[in-house]
N, C-alpha and C. Protein backbone atom coordinates (compact mmCIF):
# COMPACT_ATOMS: atom_id res chain seq x y z
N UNK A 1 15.90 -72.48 -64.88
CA UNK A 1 15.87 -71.55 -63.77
C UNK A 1 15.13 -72.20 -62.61
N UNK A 2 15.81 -72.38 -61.60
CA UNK A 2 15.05 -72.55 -60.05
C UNK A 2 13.56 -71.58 -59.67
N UNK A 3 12.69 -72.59 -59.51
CA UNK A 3 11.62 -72.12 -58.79
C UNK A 3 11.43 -71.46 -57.92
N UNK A 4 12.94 -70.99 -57.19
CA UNK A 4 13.10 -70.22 -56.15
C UNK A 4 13.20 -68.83 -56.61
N UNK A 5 13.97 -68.71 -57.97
CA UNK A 5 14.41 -67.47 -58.76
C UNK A 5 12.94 -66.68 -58.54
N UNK A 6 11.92 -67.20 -58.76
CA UNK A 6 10.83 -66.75 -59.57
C UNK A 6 10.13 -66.14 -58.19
N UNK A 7 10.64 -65.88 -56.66
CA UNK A 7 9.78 -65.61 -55.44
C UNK A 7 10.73 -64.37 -55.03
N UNK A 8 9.52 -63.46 -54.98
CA UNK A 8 10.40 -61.97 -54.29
C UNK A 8 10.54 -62.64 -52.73
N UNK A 9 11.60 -62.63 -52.43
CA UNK A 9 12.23 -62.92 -51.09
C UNK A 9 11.53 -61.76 -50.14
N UNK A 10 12.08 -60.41 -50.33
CA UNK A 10 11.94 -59.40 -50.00
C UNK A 10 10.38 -59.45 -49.47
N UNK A 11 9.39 -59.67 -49.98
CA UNK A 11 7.61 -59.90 -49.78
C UNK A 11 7.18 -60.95 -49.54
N UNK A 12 8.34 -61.92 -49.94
CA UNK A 12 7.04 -63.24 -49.40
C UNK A 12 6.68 -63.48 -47.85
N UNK A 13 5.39 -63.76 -47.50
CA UNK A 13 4.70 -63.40 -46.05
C UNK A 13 5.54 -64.87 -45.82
N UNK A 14 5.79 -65.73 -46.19
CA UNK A 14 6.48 -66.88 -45.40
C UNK A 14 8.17 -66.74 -45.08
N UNK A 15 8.41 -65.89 -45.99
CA UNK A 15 10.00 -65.90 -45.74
C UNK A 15 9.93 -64.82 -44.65
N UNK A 16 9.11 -63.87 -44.66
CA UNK A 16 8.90 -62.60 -43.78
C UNK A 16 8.94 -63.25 -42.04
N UNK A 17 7.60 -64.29 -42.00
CA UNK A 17 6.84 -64.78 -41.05
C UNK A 17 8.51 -65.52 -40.33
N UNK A 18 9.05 -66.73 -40.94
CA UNK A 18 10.33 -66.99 -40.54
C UNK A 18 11.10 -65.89 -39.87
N UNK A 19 11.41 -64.83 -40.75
CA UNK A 19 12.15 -63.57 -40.10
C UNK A 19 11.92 -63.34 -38.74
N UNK A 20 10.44 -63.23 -38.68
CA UNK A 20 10.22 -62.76 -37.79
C UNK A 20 10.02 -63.58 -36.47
N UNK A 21 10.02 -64.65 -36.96
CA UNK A 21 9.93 -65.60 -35.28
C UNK A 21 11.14 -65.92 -35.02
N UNK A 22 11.89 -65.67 -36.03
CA UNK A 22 13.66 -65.73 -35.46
C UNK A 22 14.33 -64.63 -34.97
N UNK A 23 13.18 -63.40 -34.93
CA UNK A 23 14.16 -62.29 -34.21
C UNK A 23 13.15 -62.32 -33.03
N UNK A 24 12.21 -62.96 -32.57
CA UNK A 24 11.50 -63.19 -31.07
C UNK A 24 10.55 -62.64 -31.32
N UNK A 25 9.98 -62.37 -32.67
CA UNK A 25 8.30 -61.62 -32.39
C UNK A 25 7.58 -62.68 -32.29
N UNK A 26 6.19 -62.34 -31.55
CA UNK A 26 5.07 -63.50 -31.48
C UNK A 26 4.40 -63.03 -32.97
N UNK A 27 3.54 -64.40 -33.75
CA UNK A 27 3.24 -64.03 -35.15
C UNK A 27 2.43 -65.09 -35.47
N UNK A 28 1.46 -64.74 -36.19
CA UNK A 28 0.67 -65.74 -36.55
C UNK A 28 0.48 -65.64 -38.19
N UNK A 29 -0.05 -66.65 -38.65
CA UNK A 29 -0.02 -66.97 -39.78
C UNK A 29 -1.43 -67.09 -40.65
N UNK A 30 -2.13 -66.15 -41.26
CA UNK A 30 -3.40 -66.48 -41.93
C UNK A 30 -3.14 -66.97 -43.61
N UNK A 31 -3.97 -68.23 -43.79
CA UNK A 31 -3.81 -68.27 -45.15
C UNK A 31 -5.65 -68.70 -45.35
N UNK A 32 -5.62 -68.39 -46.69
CA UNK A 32 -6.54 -68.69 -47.59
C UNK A 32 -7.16 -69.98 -47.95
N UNK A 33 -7.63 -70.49 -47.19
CA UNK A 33 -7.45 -72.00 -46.99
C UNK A 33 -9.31 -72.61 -48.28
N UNK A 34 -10.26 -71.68 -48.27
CA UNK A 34 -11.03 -71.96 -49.38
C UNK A 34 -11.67 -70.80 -50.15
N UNK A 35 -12.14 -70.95 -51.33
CA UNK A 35 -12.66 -69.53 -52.31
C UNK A 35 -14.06 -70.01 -52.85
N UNK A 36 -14.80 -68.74 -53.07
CA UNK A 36 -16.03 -69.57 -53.80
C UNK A 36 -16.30 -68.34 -54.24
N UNK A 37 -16.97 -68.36 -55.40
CA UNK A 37 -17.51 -66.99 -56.74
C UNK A 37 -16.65 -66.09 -56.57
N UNK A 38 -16.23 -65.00 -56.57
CA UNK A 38 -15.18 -64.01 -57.24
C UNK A 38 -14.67 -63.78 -55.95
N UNK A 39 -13.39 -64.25 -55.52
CA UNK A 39 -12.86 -64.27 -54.51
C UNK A 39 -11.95 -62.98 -54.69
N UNK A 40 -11.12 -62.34 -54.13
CA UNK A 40 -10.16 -61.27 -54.01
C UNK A 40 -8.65 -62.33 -54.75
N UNK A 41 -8.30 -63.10 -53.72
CA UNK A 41 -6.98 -63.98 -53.62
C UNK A 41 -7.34 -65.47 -53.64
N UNK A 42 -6.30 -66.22 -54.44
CA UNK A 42 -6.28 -67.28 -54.15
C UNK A 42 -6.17 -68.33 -53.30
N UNK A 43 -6.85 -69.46 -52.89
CA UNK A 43 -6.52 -70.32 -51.90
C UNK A 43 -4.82 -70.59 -51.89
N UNK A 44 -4.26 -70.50 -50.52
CA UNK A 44 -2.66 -70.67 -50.60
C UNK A 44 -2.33 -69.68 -50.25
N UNK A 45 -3.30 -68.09 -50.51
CA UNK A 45 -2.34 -66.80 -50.24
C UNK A 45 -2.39 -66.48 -48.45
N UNK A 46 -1.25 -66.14 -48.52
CA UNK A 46 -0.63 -65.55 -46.98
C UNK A 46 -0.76 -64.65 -46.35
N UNK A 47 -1.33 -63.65 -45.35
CA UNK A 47 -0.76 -62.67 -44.58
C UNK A 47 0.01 -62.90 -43.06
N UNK A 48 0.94 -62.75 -42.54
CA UNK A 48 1.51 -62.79 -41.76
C UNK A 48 1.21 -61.52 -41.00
N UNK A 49 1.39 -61.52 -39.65
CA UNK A 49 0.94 -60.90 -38.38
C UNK A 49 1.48 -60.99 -36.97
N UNK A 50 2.37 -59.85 -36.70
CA UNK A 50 2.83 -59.80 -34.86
C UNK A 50 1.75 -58.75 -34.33
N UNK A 51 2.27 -59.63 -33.05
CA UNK A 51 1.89 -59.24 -31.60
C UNK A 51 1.29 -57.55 -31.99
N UNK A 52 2.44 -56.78 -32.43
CA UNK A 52 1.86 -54.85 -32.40
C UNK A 52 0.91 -55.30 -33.89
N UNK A 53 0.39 -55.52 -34.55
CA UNK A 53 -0.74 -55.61 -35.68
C UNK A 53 0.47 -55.55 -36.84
N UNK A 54 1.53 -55.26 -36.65
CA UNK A 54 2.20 -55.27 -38.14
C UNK A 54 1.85 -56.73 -39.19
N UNK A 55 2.14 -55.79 -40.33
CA UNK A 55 1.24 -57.13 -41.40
C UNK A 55 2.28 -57.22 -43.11
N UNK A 56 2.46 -58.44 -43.37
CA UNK A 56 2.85 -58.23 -45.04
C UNK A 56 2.20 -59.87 -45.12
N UNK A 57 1.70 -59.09 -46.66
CA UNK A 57 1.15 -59.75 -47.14
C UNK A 57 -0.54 -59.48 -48.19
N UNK A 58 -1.23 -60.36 -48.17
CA UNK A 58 -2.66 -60.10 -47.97
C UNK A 58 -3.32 -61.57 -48.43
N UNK A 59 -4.78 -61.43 -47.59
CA UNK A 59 -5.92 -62.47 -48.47
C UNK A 59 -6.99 -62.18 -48.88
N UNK A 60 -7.11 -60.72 -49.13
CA UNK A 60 -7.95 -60.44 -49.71
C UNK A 60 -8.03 -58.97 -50.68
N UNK A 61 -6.87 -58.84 -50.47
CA UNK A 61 -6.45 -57.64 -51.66
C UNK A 61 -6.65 -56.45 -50.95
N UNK A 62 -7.27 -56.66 -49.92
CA UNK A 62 -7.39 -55.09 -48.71
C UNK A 62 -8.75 -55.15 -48.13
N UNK A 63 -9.67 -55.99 -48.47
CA UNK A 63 -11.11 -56.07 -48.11
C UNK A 63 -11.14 -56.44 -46.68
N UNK A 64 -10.24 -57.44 -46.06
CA UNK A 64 -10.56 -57.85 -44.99
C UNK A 64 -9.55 -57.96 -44.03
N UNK A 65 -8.58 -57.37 -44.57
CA UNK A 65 -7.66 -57.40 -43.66
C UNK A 65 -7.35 -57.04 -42.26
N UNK A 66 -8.14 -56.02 -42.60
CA UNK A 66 -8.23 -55.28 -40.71
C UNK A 66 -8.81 -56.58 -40.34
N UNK A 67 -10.13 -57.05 -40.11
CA UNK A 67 -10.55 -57.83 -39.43
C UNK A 67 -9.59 -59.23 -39.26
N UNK A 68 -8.76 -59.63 -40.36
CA UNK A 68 -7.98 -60.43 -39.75
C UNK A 68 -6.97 -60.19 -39.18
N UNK A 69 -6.63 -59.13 -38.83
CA UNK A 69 -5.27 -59.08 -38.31
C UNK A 69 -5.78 -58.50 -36.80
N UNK A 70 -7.27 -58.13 -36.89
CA UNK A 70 -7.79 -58.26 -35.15
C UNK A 70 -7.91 -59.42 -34.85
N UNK A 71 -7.94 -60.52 -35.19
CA UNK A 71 -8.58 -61.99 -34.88
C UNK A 71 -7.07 -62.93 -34.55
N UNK A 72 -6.08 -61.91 -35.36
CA UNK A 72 -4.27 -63.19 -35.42
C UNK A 72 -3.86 -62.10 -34.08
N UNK A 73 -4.63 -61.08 -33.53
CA UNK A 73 -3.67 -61.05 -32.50
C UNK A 73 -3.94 -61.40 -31.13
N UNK A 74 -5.46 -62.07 -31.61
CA UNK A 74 -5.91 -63.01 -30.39
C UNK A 74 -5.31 -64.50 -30.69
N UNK A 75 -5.58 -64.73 -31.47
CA UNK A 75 -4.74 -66.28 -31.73
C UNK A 75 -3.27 -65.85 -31.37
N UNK A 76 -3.10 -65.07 -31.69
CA UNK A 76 -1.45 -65.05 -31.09
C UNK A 76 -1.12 -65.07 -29.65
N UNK A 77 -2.12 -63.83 -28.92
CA UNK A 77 -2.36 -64.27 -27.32
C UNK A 77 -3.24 -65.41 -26.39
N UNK A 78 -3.94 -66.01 -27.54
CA UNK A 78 -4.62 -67.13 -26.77
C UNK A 78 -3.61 -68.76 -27.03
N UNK A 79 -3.09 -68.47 -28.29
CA UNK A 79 -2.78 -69.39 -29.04
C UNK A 79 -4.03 -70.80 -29.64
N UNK A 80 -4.87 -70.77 -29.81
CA UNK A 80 -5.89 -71.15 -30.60
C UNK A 80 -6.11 -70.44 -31.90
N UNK A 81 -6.26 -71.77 -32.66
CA UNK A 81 -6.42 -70.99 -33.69
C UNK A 81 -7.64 -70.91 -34.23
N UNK A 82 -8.10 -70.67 -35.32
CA UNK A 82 -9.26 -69.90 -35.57
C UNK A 82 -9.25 -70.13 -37.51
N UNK A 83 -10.32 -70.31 -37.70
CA UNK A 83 -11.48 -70.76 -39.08
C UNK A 83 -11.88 -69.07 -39.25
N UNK A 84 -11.76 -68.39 -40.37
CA UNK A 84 -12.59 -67.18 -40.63
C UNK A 84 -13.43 -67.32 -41.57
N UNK A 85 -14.25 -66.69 -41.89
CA UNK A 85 -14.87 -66.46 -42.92
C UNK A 85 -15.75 -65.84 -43.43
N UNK A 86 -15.53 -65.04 -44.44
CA UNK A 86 -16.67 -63.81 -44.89
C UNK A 86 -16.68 -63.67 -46.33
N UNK A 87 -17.87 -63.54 -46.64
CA UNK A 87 -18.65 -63.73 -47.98
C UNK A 87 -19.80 -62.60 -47.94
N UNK A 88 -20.60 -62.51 -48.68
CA UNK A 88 -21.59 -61.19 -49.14
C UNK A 88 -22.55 -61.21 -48.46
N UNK A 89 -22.92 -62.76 -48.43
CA UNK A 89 -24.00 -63.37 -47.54
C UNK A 89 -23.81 -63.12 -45.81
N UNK A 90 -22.63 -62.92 -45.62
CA UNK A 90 -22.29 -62.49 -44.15
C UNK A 90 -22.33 -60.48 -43.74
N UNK A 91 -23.10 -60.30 -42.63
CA UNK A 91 -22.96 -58.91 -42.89
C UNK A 91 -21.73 -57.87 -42.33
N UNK A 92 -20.76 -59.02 -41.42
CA UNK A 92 -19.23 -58.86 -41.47
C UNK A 92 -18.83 -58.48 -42.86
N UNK A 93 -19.01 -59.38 -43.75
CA UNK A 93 -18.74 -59.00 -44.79
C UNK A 93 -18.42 -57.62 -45.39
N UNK A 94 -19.90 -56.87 -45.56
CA UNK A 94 -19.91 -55.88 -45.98
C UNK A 94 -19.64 -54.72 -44.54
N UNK A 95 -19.45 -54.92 -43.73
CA UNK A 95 -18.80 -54.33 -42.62
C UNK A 95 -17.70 -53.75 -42.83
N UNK A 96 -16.31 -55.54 -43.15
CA UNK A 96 -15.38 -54.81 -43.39
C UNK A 96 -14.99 -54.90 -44.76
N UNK A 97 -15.70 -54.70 -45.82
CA UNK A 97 -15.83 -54.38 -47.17
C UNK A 97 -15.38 -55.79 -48.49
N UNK A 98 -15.74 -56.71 -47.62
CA UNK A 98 -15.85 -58.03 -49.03
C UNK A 98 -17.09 -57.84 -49.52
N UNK A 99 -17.23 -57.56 -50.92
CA UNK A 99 -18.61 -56.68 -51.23
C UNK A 99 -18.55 -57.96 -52.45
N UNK A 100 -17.43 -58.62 -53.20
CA UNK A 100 -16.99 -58.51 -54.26
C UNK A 100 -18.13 -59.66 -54.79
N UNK A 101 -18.31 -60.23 -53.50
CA UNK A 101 -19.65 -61.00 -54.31
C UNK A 101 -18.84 -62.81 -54.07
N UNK A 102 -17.97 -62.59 -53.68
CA UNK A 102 -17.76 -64.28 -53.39
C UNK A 102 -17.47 -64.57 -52.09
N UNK A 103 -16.67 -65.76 -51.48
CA UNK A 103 -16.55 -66.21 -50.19
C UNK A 103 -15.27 -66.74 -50.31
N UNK A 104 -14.61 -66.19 -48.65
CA UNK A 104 -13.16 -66.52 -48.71
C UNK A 104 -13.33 -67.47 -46.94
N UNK A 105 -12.25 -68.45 -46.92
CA UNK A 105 -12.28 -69.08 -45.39
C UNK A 105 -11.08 -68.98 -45.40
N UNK A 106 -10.66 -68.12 -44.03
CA UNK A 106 -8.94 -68.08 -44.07
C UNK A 106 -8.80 -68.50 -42.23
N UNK A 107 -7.74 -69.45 -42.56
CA UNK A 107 -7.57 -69.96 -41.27
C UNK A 107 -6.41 -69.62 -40.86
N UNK A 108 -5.97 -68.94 -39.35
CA UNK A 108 -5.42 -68.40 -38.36
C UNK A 108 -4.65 -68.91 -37.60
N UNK A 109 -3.34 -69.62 -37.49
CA UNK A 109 -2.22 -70.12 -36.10
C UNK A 109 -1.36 -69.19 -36.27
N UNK A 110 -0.75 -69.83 -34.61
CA UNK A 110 0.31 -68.64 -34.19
C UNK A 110 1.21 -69.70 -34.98
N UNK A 111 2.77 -68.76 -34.91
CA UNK A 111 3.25 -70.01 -35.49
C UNK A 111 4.94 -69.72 -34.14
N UNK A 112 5.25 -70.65 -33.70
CA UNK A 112 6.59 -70.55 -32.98
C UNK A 112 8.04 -71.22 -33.40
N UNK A 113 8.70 -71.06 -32.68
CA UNK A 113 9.69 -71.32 -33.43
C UNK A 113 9.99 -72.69 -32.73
């Protein structure tokens, strides 16, 4: 069986993210780029993000998402991208609810076509 079989098309934030810069939305791309003590998601995981805040995906299982999807829609209008990161030790953190006790760095581009 193809390695492809095994990916919901329908959800994946990269097949989504494509979709969407081919029908003209502006969109940026957050992934999970490092993890440390009990992270939510794995390094590699995706959320995708346009211009109006729409979102599929996640990198953190719901803990932090608002805050990144305020941060991809400045990278999307500045086009710079952007390093995040929040852990327990940060009081962002528990702001927007990574409580879980580890540290996630998720990094932010727009992405064009």
């Amino acid at each position: 069986m193809e390695a492809s079989a095994y990916i919901d098309e329908a959800r994946d934030p990269l097949i989504i993210a494509e979709g969407w810069v081919k029908d003209g939305r502006e969109v940026a791309l957050a992934t999970v780029v490092e993890t440390w003590g009990s992270a939510p998601r794995p390094v590699g995981s995706h959320l995708v993000i346009d211009a109006e805040g729409n979102f599929q995906g996640s990198v953190s299982g719901g803990c932090v998402e608002g805050a990144v999807v305020t941060e991809a829609i400045d990278v999307i209008e500045t086009g710079k991208a952007k390093m995040l990161e929040f852990g327990v030790a940060d009081e962002t953190a528990w702001r927007v609810g990574l409580s879980c006790g580890g540290r996630i760095k998720v990094y932010v581009e727009r992405l064009d076509s």
